[in-house]
PDB file of N, CA and C in Angstrom:
ATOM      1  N   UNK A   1     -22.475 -14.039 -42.320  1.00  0.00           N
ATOM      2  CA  UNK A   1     -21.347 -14.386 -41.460  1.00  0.00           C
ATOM      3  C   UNK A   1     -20.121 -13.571 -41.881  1.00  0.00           C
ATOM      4  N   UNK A   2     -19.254 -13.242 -40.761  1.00  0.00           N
ATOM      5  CA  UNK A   2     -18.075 -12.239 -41.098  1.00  0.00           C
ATOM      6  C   UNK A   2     -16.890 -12.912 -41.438  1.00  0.00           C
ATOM      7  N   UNK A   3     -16.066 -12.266 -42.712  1.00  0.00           N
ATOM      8  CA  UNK A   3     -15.388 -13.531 -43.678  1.00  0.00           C
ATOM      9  C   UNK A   3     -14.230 -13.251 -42.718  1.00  0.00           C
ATOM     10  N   UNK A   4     -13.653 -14.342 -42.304  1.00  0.00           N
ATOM     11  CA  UNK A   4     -12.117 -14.589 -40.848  1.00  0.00           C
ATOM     12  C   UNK A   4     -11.060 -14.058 -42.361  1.00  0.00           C
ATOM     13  N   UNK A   5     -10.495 -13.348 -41.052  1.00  0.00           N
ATOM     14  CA  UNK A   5      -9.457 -12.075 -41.494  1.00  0.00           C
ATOM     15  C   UNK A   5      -7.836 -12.424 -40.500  1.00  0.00           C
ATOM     16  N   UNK A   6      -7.125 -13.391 -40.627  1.00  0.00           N
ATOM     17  CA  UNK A   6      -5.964 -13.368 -39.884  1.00  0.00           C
ATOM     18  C   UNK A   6      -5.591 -12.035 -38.992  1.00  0.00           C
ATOM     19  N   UNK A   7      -5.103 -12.420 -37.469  1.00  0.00           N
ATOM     20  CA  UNK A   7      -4.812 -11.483 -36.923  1.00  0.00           C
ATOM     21  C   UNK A   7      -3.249 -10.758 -37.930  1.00  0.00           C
ATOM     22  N   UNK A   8      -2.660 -11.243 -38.407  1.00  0.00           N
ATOM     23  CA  UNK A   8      -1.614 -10.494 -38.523  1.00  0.00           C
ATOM     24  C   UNK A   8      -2.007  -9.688 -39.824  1.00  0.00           C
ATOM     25  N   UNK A   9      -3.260  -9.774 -40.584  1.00  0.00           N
ATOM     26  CA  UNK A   9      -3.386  -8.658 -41.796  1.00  0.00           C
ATOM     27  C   UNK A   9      -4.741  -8.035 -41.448  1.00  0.00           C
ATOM     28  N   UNK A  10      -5.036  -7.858 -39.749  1.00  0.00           N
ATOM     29  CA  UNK A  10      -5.834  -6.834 -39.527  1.00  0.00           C
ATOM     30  C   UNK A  10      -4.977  -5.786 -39.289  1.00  0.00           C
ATOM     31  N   UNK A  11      -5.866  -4.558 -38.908  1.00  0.00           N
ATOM     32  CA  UNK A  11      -5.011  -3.181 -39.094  1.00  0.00           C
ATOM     33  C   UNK A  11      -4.325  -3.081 -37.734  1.00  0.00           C
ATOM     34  N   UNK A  12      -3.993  -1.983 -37.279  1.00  0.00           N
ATOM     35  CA  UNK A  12      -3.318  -1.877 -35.893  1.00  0.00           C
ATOM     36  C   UNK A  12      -4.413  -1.901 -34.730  1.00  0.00           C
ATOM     37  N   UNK A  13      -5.610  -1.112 -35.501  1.00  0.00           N
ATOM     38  CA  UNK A  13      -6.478  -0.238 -34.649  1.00  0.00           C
ATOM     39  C   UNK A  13      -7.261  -1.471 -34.423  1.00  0.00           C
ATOM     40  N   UNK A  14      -7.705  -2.351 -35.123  1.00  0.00           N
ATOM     41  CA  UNK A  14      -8.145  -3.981 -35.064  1.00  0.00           C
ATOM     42  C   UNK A  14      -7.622  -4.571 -33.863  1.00  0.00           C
ATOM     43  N   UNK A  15      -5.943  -4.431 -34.462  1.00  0.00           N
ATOM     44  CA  UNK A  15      -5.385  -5.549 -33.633  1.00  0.00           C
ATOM     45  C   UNK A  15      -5.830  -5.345 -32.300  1.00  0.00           C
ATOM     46  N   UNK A  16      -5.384  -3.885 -31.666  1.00  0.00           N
ATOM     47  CA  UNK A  16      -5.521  -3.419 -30.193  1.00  0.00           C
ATOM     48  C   UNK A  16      -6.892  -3.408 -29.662  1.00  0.00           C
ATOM     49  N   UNK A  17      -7.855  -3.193 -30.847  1.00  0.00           N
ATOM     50  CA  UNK A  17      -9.231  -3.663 -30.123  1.00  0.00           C
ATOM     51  C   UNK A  17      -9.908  -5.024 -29.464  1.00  0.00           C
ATOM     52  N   UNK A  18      -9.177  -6.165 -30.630  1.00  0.00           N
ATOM     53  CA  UNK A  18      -9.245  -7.582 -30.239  1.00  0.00           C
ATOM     54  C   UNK A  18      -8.435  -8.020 -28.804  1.00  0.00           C
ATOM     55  N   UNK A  19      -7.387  -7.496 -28.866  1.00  0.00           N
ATOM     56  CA  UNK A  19      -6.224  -7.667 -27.794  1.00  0.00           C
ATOM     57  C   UNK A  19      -7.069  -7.444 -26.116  1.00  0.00           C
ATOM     58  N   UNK A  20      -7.890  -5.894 -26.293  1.00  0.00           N
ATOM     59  CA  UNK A  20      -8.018  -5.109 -25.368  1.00  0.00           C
ATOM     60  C   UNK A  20      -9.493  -6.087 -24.422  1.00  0.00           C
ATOM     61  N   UNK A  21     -10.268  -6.819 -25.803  1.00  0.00           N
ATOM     62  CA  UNK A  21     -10.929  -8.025 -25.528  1.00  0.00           C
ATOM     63  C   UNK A  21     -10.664  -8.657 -24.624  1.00  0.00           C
ATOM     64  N   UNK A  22      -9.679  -9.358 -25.356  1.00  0.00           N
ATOM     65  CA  UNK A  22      -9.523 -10.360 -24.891  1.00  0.00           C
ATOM     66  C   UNK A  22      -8.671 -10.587 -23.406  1.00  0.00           C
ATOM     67  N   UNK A  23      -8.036  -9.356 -22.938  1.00  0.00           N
ATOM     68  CA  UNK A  23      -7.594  -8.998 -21.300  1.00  0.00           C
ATOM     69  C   UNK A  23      -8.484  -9.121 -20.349  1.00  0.00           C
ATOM     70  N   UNK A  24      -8.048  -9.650 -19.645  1.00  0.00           N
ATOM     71  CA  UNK A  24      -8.870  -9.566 -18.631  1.00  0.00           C
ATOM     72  C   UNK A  24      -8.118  -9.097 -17.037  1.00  0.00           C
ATOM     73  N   UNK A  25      -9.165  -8.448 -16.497  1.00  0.00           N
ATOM     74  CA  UNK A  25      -8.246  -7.662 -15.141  1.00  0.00           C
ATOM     75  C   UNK A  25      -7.695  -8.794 -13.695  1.00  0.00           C
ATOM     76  N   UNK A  26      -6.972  -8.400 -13.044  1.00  0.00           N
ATOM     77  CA  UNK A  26      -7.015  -8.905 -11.903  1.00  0.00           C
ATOM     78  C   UNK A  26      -7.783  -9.076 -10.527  1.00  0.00           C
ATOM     79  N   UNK A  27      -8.766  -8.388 -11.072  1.00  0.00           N
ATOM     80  CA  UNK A  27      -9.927  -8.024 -10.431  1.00  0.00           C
ATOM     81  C   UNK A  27      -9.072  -7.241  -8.963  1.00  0.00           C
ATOM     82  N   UNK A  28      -9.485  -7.964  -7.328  1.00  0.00           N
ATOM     83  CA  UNK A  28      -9.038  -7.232  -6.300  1.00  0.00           C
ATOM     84  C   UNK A  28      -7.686  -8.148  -6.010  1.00  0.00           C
ATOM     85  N   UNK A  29      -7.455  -9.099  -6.967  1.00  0.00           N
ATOM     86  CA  UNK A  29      -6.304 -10.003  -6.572  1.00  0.00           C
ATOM     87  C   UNK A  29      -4.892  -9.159  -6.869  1.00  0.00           C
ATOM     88  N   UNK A  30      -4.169  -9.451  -5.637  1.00  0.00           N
ATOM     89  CA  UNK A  30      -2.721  -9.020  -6.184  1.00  0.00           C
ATOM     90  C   UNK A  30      -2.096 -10.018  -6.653  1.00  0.00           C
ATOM     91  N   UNK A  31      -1.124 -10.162  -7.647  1.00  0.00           N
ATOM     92  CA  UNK A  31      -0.337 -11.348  -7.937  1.00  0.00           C
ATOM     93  C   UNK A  31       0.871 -11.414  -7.467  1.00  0.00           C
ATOM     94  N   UNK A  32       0.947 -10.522  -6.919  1.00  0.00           N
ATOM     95  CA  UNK A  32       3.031 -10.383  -6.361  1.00  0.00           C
ATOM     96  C   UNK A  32       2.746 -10.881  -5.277  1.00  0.00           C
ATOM     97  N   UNK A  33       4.000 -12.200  -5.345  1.00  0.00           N
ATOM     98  CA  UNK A  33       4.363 -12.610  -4.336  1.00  0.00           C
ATOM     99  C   UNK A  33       4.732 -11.855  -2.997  1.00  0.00           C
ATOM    100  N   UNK A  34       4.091 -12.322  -1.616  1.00  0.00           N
ATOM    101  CA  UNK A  34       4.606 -11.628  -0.926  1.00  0.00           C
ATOM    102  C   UNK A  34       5.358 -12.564   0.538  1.00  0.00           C
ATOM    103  N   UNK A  35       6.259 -11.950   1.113  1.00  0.00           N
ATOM    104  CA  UNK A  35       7.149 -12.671   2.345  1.00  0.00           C
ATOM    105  C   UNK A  35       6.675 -11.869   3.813  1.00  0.00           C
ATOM    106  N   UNK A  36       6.637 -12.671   4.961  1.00  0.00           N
ATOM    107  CA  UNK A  36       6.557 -12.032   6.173  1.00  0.00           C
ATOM    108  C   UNK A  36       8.116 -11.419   5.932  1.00  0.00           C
ATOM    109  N   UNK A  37       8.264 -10.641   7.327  1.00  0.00           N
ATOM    110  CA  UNK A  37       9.438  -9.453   7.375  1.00  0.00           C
ATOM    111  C   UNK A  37      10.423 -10.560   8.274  1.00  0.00           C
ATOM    112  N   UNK A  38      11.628 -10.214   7.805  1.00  0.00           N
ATOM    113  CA  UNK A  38      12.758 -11.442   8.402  1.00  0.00           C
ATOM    114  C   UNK A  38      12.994 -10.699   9.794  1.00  0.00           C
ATOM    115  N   UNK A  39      12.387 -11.642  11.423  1.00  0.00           N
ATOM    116  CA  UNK A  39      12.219 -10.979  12.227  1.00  0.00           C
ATOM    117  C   UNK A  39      13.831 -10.526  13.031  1.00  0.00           C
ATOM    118  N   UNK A  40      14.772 -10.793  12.464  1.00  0.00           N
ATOM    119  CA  UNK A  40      16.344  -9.967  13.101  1.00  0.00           C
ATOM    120  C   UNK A  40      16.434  -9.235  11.772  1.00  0.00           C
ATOM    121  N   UNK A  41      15.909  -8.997  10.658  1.00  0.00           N
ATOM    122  CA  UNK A  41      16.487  -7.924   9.876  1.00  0.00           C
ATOM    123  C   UNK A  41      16.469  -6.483  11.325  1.00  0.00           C
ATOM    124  N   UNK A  42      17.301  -5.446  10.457  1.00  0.00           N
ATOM    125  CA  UNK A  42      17.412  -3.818  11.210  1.00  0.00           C
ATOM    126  C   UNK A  42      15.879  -3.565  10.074  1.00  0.00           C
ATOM    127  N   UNK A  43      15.167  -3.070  11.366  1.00  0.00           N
ATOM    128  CA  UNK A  43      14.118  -2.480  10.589  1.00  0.00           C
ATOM    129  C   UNK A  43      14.491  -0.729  10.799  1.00  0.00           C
ATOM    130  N   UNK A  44      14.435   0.454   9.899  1.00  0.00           N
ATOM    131  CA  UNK A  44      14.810   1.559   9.857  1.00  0.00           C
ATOM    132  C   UNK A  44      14.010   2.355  10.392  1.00  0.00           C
ATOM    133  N   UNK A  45      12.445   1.806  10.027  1.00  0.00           N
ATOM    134  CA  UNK A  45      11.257   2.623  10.810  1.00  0.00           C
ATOM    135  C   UNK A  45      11.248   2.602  12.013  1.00  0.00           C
ATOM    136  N   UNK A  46      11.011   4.012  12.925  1.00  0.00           N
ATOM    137  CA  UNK A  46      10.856   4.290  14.472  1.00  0.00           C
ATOM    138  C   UNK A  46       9.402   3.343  14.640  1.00  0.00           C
ATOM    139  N   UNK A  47       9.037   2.498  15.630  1.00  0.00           N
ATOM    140  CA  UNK A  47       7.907   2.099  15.930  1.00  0.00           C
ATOM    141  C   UNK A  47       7.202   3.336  16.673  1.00  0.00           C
ATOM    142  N   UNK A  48       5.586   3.402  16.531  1.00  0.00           N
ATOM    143  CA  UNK A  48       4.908   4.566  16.703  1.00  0.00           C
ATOM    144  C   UNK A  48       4.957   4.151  18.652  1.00  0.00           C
ATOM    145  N   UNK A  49       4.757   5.340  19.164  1.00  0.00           N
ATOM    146  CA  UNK A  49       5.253   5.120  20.949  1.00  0.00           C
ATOM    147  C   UNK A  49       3.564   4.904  21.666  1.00  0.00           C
ATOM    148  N   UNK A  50       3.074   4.011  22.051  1.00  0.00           N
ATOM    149  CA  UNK A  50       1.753   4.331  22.737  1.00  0.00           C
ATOM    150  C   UNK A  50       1.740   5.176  23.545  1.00  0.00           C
ATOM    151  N   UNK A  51       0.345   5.322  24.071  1.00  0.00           N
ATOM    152  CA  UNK A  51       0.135   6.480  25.257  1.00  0.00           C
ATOM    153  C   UNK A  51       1.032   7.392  25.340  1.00  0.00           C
ATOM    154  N   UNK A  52       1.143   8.427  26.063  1.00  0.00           N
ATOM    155  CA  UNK A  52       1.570   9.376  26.534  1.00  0.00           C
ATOM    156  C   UNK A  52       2.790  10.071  25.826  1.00  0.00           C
ATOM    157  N   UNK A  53       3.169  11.188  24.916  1.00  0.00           N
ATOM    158  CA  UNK A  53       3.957  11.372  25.109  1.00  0.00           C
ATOM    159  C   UNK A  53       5.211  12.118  26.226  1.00  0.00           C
ATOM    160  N   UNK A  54       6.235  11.174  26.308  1.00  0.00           N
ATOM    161  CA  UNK A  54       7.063  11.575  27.744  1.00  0.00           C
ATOM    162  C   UNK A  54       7.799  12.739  27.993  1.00  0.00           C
ATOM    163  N   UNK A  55       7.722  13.822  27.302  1.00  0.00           N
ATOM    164  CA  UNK A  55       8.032  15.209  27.576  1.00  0.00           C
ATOM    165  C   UNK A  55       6.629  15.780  27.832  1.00  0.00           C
ATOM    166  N   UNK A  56       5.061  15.619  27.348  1.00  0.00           N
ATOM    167  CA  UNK A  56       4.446  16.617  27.493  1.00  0.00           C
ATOM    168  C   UNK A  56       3.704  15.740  29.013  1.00  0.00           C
ATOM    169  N   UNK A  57       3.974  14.555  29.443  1.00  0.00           N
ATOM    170  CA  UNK A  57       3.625  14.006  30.574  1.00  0.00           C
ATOM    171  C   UNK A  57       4.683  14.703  31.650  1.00  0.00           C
ATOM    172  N   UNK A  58       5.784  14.512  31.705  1.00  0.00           N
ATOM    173  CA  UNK A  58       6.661  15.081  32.441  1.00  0.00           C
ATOM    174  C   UNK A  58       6.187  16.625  32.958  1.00  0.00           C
ATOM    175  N   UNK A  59       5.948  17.645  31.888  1.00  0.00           N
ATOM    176  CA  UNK A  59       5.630  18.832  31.659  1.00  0.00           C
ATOM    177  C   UNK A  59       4.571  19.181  33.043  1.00  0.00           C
ATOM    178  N   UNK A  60       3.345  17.854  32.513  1.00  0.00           N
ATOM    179  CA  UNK A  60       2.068  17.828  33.076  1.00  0.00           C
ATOM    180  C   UNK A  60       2.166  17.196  34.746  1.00  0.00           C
ATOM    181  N   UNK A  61       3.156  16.884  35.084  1.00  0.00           N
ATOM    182  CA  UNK A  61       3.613  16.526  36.486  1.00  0.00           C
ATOM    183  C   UNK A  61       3.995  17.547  36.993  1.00  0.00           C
ATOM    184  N   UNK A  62       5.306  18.257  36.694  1.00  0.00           N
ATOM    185  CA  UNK A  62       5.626  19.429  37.149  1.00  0.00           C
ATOM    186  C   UNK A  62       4.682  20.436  37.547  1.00  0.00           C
ATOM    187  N   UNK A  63       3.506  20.771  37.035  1.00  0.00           N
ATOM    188  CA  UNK A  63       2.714  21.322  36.747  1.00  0.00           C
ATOM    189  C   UNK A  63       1.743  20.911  37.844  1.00  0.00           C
ATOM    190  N   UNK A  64       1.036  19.893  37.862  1.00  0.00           N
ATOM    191  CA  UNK A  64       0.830  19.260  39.007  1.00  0.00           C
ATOM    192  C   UNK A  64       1.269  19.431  40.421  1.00  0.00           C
ATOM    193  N   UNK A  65       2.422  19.054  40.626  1.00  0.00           N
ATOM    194  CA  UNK A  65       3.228  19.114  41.547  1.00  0.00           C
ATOM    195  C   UNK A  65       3.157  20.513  42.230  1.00  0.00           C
ATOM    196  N   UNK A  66       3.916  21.355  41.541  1.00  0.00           N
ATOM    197  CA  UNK A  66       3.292  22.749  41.840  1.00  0.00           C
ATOM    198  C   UNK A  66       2.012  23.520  42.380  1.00  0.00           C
ATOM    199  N   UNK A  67       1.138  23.493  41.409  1.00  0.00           N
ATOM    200  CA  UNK A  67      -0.296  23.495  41.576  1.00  0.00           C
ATOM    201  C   UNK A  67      -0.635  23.185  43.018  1.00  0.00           C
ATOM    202  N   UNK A  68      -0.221  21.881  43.713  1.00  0.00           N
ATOM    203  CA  UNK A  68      -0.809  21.473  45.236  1.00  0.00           C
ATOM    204  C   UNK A  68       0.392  21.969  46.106  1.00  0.00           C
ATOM    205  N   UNK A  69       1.088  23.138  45.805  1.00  0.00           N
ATOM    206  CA  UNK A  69       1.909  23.394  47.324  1.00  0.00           C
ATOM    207  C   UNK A  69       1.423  24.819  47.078  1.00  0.00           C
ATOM    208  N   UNK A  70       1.072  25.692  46.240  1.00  0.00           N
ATOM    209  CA  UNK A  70       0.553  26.726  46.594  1.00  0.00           C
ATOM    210  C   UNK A  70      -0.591  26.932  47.628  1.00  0.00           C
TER     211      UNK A  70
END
């Protein structure tokens, strides 16, 4: 049997091996608290625009338009 050796008069390289033991991970858990977004804050981010963008649609009308009077 291995004669018990107080943690505080093992060596450093001891200590950090026992320590490194005895951690254990968070696995996929986050622990930080988190809040929904306060819905009247100013949010700074542009929201992304669906469908179409409206210059190269515009573009594509003109274009159109043209096209059937020749």
């Amino acid at each position: 049997m291995a004669k018990f050796i107080p943690f505080d008069k093992l060596s450093k390289k001891k200590q950090r091996e026992l320590m490194k033991k005895k951690r254990v991970t968070w696995g996929s858990f986050n622990p930080v608290t988190r809040k929904p977004d306060k819905p009247k804050a100013y949010k700074r981010t542009k929201k992304e625009s669906r469908g179409f963008d409206e210059s190269i649609d515009d573009g594509f009308f003109f274009a159109f338009l043209f096209s059937e009077t020749i």
